[in-house]
N, C-alpha and C. Protein backbone atom coordinates (compact mmCIF):
# COMPACT_ATOMS: atom_id res chain seq x y z
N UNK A 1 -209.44 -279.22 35.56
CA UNK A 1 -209.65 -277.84 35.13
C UNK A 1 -211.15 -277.61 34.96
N UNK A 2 -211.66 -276.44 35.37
CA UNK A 2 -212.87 -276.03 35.73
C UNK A 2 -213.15 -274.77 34.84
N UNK A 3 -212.36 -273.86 35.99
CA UNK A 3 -212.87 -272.68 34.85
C UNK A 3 -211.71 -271.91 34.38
N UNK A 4 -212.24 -271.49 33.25
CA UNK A 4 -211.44 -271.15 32.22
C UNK A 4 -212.29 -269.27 32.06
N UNK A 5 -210.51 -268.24 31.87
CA UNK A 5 -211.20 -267.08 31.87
C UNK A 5 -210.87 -266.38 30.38
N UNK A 6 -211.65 -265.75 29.68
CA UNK A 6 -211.14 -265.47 28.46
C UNK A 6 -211.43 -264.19 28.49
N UNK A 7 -209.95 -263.23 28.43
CA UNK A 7 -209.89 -261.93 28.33
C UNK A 7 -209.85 -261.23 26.86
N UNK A 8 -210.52 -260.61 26.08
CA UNK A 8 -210.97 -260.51 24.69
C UNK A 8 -211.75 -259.19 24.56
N UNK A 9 -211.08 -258.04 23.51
CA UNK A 9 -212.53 -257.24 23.42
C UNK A 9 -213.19 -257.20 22.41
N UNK A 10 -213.10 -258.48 21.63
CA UNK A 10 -213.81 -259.14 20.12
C UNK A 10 -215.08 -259.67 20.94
N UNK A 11 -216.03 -259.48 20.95
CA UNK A 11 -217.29 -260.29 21.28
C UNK A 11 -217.37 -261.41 20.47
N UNK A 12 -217.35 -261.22 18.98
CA UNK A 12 -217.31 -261.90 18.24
C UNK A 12 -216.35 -263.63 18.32
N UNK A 13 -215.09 -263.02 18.94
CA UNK A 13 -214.11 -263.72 19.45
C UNK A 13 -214.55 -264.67 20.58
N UNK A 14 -215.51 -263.61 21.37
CA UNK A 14 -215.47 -264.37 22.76
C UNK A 14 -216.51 -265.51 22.65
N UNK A 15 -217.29 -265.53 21.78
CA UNK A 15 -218.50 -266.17 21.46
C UNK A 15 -217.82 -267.61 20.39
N UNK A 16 -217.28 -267.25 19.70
CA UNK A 16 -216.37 -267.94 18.52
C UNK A 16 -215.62 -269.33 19.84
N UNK A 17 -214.84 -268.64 20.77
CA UNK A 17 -214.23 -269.02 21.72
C UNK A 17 -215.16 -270.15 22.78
N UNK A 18 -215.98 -269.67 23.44
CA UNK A 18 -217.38 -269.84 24.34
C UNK A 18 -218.09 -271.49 23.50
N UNK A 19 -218.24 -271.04 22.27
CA UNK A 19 -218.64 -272.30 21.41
C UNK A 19 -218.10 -273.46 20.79
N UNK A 20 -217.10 -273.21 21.28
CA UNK A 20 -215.71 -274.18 21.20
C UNK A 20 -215.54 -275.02 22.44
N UNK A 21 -215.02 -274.22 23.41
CA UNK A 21 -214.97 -275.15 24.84
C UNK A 21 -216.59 -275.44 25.06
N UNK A 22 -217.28 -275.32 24.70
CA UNK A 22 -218.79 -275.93 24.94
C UNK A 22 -218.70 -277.13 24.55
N UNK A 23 -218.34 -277.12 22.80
CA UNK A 23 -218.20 -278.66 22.09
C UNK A 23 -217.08 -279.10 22.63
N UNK A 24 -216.15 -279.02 23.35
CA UNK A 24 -214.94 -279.77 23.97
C UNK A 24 -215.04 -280.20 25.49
N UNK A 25 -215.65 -279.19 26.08
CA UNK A 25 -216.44 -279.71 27.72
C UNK A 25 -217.36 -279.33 28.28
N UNK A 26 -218.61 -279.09 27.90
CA UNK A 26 -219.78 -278.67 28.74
C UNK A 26 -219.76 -278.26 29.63
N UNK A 27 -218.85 -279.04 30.87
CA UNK A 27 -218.59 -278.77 32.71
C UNK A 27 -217.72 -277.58 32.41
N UNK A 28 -217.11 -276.93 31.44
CA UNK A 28 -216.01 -276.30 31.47
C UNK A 28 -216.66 -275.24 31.33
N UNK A 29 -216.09 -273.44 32.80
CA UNK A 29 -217.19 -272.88 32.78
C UNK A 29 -216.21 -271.76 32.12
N UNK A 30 -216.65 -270.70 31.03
CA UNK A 30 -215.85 -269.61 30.76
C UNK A 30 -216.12 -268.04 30.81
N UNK A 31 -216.04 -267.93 32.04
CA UNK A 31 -216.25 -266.23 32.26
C UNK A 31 -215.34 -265.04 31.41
N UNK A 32 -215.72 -264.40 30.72
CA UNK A 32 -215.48 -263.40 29.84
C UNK A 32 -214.98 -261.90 30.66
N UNK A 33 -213.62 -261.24 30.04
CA UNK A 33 -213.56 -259.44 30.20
C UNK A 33 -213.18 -259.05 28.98
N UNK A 34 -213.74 -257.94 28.76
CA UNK A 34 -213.28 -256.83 27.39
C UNK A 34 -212.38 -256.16 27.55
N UNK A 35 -211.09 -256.62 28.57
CA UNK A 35 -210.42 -255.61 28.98
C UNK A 35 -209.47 -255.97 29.85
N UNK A 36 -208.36 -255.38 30.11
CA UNK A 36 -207.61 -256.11 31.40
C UNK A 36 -208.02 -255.34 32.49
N UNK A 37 -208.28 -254.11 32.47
CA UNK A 37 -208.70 -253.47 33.68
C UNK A 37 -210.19 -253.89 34.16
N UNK A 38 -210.91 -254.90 33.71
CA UNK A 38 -212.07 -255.12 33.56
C UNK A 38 -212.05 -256.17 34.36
N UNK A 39 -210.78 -257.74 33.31
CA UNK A 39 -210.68 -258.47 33.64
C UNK A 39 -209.97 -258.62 35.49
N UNK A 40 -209.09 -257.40 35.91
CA UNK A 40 -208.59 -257.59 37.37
C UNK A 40 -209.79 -257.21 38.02
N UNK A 41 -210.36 -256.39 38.11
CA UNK A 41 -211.54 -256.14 39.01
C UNK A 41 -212.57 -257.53 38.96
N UNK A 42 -212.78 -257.86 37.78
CA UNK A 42 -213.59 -259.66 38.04
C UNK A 42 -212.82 -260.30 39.49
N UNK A 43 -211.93 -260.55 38.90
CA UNK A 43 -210.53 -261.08 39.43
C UNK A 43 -210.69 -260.92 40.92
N UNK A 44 -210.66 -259.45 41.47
CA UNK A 44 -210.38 -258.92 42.58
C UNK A 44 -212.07 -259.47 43.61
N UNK A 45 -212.92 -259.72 42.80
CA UNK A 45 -213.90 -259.64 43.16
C UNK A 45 -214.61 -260.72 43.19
N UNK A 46 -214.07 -261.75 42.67
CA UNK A 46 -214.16 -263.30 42.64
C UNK A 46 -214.05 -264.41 43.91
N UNK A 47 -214.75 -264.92 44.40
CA UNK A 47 -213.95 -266.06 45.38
C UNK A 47 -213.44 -267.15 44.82
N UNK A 48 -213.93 -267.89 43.71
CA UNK A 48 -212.92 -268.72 43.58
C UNK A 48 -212.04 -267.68 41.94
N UNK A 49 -210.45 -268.52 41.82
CA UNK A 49 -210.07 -267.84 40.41
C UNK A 49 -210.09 -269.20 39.64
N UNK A 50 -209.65 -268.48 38.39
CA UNK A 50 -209.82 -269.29 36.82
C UNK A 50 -208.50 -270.24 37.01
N UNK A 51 -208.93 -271.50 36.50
CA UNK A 51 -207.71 -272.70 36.48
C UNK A 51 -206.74 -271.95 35.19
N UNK A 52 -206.90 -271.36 34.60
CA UNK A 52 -206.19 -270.81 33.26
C UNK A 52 -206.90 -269.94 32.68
N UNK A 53 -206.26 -268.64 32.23
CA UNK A 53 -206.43 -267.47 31.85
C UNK A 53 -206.42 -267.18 30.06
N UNK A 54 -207.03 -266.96 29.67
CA UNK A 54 -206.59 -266.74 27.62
C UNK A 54 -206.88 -265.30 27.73
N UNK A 55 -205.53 -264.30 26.99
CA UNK A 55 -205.59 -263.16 27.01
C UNK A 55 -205.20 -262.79 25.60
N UNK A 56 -206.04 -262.04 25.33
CA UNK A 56 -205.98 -261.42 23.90
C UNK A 56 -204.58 -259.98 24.28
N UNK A 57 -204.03 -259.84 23.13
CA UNK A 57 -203.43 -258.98 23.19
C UNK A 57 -203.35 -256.89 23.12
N UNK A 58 -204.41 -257.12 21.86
CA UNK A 58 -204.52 -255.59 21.49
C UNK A 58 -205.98 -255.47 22.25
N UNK A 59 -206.21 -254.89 23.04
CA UNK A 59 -207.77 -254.58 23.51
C UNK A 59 -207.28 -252.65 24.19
N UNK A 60 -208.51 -252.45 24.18
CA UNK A 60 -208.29 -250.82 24.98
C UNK A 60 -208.47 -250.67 26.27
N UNK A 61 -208.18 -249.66 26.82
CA UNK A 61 -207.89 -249.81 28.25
C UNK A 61 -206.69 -250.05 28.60
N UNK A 62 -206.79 -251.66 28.70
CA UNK A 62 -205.41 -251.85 29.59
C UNK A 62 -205.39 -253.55 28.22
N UNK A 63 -204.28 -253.40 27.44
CA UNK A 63 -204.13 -254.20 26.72
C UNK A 63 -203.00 -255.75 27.37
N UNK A 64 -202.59 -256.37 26.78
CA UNK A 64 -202.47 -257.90 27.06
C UNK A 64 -201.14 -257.94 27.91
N UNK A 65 -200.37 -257.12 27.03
CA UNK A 65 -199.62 -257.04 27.70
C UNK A 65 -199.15 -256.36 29.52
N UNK A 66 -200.37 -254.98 28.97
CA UNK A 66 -200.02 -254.52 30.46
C UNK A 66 -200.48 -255.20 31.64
N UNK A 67 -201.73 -256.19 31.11
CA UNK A 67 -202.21 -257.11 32.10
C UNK A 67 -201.71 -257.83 32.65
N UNK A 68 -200.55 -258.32 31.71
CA UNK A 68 -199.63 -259.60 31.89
C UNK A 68 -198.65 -259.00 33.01
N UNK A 69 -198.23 -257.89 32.80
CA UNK A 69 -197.39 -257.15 33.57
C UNK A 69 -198.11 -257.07 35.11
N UNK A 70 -199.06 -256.55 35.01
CA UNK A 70 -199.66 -256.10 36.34
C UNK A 70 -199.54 -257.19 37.16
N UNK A 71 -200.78 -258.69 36.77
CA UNK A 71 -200.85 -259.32 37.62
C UNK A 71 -199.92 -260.10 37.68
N UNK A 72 -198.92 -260.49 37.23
CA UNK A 72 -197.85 -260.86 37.65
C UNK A 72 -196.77 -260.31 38.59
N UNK A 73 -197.34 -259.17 39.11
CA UNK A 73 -196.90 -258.43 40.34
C UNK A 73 -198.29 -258.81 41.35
N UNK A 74 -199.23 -259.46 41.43
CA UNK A 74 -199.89 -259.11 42.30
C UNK A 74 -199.97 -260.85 42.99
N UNK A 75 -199.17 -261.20 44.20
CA UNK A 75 -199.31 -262.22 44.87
C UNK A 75 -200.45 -263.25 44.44
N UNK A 76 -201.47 -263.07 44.90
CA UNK A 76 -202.52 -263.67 45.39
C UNK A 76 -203.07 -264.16 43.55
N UNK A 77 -202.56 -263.67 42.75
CA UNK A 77 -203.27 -263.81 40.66
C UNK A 77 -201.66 -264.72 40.53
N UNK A 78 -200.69 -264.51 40.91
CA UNK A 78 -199.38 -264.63 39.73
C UNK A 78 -199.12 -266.03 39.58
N UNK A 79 -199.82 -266.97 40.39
CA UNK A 79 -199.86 -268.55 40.29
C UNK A 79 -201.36 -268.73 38.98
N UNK A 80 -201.66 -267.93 38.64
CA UNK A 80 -202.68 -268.62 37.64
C UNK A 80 -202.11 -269.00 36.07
N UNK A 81 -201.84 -269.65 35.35
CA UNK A 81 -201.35 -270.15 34.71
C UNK A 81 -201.89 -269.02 33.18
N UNK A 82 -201.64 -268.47 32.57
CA UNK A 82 -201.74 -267.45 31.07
C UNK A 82 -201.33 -267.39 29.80
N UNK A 83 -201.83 -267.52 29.08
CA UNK A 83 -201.96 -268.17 28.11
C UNK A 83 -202.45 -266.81 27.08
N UNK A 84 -201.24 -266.25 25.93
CA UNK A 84 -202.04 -265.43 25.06
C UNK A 84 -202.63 -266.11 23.38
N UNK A 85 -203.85 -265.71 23.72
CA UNK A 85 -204.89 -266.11 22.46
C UNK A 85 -204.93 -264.69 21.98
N UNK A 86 -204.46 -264.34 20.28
CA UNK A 86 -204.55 -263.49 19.62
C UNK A 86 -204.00 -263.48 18.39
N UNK A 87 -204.34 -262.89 17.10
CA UNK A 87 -204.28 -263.02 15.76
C UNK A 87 -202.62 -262.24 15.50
N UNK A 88 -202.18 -262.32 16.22
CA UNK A 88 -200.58 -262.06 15.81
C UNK A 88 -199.93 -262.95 16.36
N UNK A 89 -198.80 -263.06 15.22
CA UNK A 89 -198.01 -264.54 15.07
C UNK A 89 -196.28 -263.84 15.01
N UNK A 90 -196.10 -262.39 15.86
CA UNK A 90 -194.64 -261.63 15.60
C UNK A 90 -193.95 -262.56 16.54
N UNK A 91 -192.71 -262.82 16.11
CA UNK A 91 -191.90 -263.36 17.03
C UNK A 91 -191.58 -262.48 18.28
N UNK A 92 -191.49 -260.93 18.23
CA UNK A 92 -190.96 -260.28 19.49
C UNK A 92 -192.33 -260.58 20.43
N UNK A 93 -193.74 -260.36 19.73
CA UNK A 93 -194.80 -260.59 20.64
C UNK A 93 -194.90 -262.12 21.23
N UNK A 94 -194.13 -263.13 21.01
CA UNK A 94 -194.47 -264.38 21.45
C UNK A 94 -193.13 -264.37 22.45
N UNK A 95 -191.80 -263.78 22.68
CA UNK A 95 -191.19 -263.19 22.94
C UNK A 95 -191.34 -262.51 24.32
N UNK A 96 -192.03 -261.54 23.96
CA UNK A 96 -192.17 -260.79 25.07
C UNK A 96 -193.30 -261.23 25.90
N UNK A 97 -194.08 -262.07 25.43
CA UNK A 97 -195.06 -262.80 26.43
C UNK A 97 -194.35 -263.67 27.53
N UNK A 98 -193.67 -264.41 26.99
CA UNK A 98 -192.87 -265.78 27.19
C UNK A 98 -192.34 -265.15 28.33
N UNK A 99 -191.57 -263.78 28.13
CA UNK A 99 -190.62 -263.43 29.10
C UNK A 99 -191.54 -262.45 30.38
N UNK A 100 -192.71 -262.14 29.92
CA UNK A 100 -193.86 -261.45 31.28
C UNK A 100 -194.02 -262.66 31.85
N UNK A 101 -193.96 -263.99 31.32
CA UNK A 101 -194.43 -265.40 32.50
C UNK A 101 -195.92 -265.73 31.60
N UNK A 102 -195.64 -265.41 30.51
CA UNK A 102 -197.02 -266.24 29.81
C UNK A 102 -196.47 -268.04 29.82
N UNK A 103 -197.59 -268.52 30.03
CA UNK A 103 -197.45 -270.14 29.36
C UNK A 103 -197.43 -270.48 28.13
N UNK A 104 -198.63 -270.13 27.53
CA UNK A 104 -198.38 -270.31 26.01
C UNK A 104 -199.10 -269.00 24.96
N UNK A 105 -198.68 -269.48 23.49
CA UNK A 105 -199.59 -268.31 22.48
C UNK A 105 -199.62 -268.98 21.49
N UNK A 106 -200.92 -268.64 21.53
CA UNK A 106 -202.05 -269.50 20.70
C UNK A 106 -202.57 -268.20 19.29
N UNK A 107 -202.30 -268.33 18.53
CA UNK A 107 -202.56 -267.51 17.26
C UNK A 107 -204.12 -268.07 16.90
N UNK A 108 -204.62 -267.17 17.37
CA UNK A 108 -206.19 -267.46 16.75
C UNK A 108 -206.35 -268.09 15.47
N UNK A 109 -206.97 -269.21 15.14
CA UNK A 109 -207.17 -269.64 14.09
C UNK A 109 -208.45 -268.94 13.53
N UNK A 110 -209.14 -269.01 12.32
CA UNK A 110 -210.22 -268.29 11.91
C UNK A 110 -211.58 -269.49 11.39
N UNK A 111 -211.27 -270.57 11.51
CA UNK A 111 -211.53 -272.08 11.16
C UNK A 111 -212.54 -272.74 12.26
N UNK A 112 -213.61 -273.05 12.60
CA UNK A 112 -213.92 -273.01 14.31
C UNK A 112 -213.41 -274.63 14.41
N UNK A 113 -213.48 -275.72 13.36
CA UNK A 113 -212.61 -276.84 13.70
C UNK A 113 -211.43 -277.07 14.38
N UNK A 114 -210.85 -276.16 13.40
CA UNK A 114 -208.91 -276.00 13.71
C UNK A 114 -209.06 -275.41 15.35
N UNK A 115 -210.23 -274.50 15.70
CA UNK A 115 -210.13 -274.05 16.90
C UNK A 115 -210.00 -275.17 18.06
N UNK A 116 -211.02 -275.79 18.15
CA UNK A 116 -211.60 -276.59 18.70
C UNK A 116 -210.46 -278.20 18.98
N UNK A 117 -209.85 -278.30 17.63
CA UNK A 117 -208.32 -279.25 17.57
C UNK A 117 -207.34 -278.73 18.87
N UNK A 118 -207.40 -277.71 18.96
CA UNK A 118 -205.87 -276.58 19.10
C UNK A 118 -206.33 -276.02 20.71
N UNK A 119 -207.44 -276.10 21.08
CA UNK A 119 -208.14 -276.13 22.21
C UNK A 119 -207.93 -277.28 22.97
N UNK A 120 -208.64 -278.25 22.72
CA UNK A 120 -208.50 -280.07 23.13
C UNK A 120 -207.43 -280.39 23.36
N UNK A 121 -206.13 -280.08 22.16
CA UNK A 121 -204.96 -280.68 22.68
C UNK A 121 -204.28 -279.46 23.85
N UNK A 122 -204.52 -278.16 23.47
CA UNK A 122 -203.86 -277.18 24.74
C UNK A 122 -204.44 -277.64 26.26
N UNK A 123 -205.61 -277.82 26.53
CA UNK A 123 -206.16 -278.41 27.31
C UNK A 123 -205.99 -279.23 28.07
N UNK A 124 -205.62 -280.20 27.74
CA UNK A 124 -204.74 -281.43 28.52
C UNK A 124 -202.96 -281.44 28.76
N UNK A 125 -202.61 -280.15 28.46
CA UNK A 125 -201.51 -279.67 29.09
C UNK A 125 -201.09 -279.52 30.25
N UNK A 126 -200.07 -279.63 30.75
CA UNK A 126 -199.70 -279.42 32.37
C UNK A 126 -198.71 -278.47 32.70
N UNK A 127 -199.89 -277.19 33.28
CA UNK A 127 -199.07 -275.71 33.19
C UNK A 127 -198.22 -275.57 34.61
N UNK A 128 -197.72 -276.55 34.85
CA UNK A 128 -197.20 -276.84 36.07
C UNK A 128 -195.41 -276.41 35.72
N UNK A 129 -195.56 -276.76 34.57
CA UNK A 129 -193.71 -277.03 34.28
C UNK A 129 -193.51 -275.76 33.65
N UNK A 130 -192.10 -275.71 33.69
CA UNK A 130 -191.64 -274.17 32.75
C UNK A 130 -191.86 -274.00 31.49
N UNK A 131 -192.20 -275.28 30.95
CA UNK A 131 -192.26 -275.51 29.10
C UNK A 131 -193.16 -274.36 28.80
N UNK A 132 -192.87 -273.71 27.64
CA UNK A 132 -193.68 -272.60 26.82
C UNK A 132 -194.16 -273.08 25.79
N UNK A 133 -195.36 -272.97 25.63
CA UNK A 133 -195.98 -273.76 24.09
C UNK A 133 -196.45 -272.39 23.44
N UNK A 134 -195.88 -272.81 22.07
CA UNK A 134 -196.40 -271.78 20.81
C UNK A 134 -197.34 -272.47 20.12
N UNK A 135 -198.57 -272.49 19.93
CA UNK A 135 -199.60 -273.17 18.78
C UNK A 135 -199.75 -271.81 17.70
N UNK A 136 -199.45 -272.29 16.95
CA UNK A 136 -200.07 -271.83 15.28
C UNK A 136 -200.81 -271.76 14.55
């Protein structure tokens, strides 16, 4: 795993995020959108794509879900493996991810340790299989 894309319209978040996989892999590269309509046009406009996707949920524009929706209709994105990172922990929202074809949901921790734990071990996961992981 190479690069890693983190969809977020917390800057704060994305930076919080950014400084985490730094202390966990240096080689590990993480291109940033504020947006899902932001994040498909990267996307569209990219030659190579992201080994794994982290999508925040509530953002404006085009929020987590509708993203999840979209590119999972679009051939050429729907093999990238997605993963929602965001500060809600509702069961229908972990739920309704699960069932758009998310891989896992990761409840933002607020801790940058606990981050960085919860990162490392998601990381060495193999988004190959149907398994759905919930981190807390």
């Amino acid at each position: 795993m190479n690069k890693i894309f983190l969809i977020d319209d917390d800057e704060d978040d994305q930076l919080f995020f950014k400084d985490a996989l730094e202390l966990i892999n240096p080689l590990l590269q993480c291109d940033t959108a504020g947006n899902g309509k932001i994040a498909l046009e990267k996307l569209k406009n990219n030659d190579s794509l992201p080994d794994l996707i982290f999508l925040d949920l509530n953002m404006p524009v085009m929020n987590g879900f509708e993203f999840l929706t979209e590119i999972k209709n679009k051939n050429h994105f729907n093999k990238i493996p997605i993963g929602i990172f965001t500060t809600s922990n509702i069961i229908d929202d972990i739920e309704r991810t699960k069932n758009l074809g998310a891989k896992f949901f990761f409840t933002k921790p607020s801790d940058f340790k606990v981050l960085c734990i919860k990162l490392r071990n998601l990381l060495k996961e193999d988004f190959t299989n149907e398994d759905f992981i919930s981190i807390k």
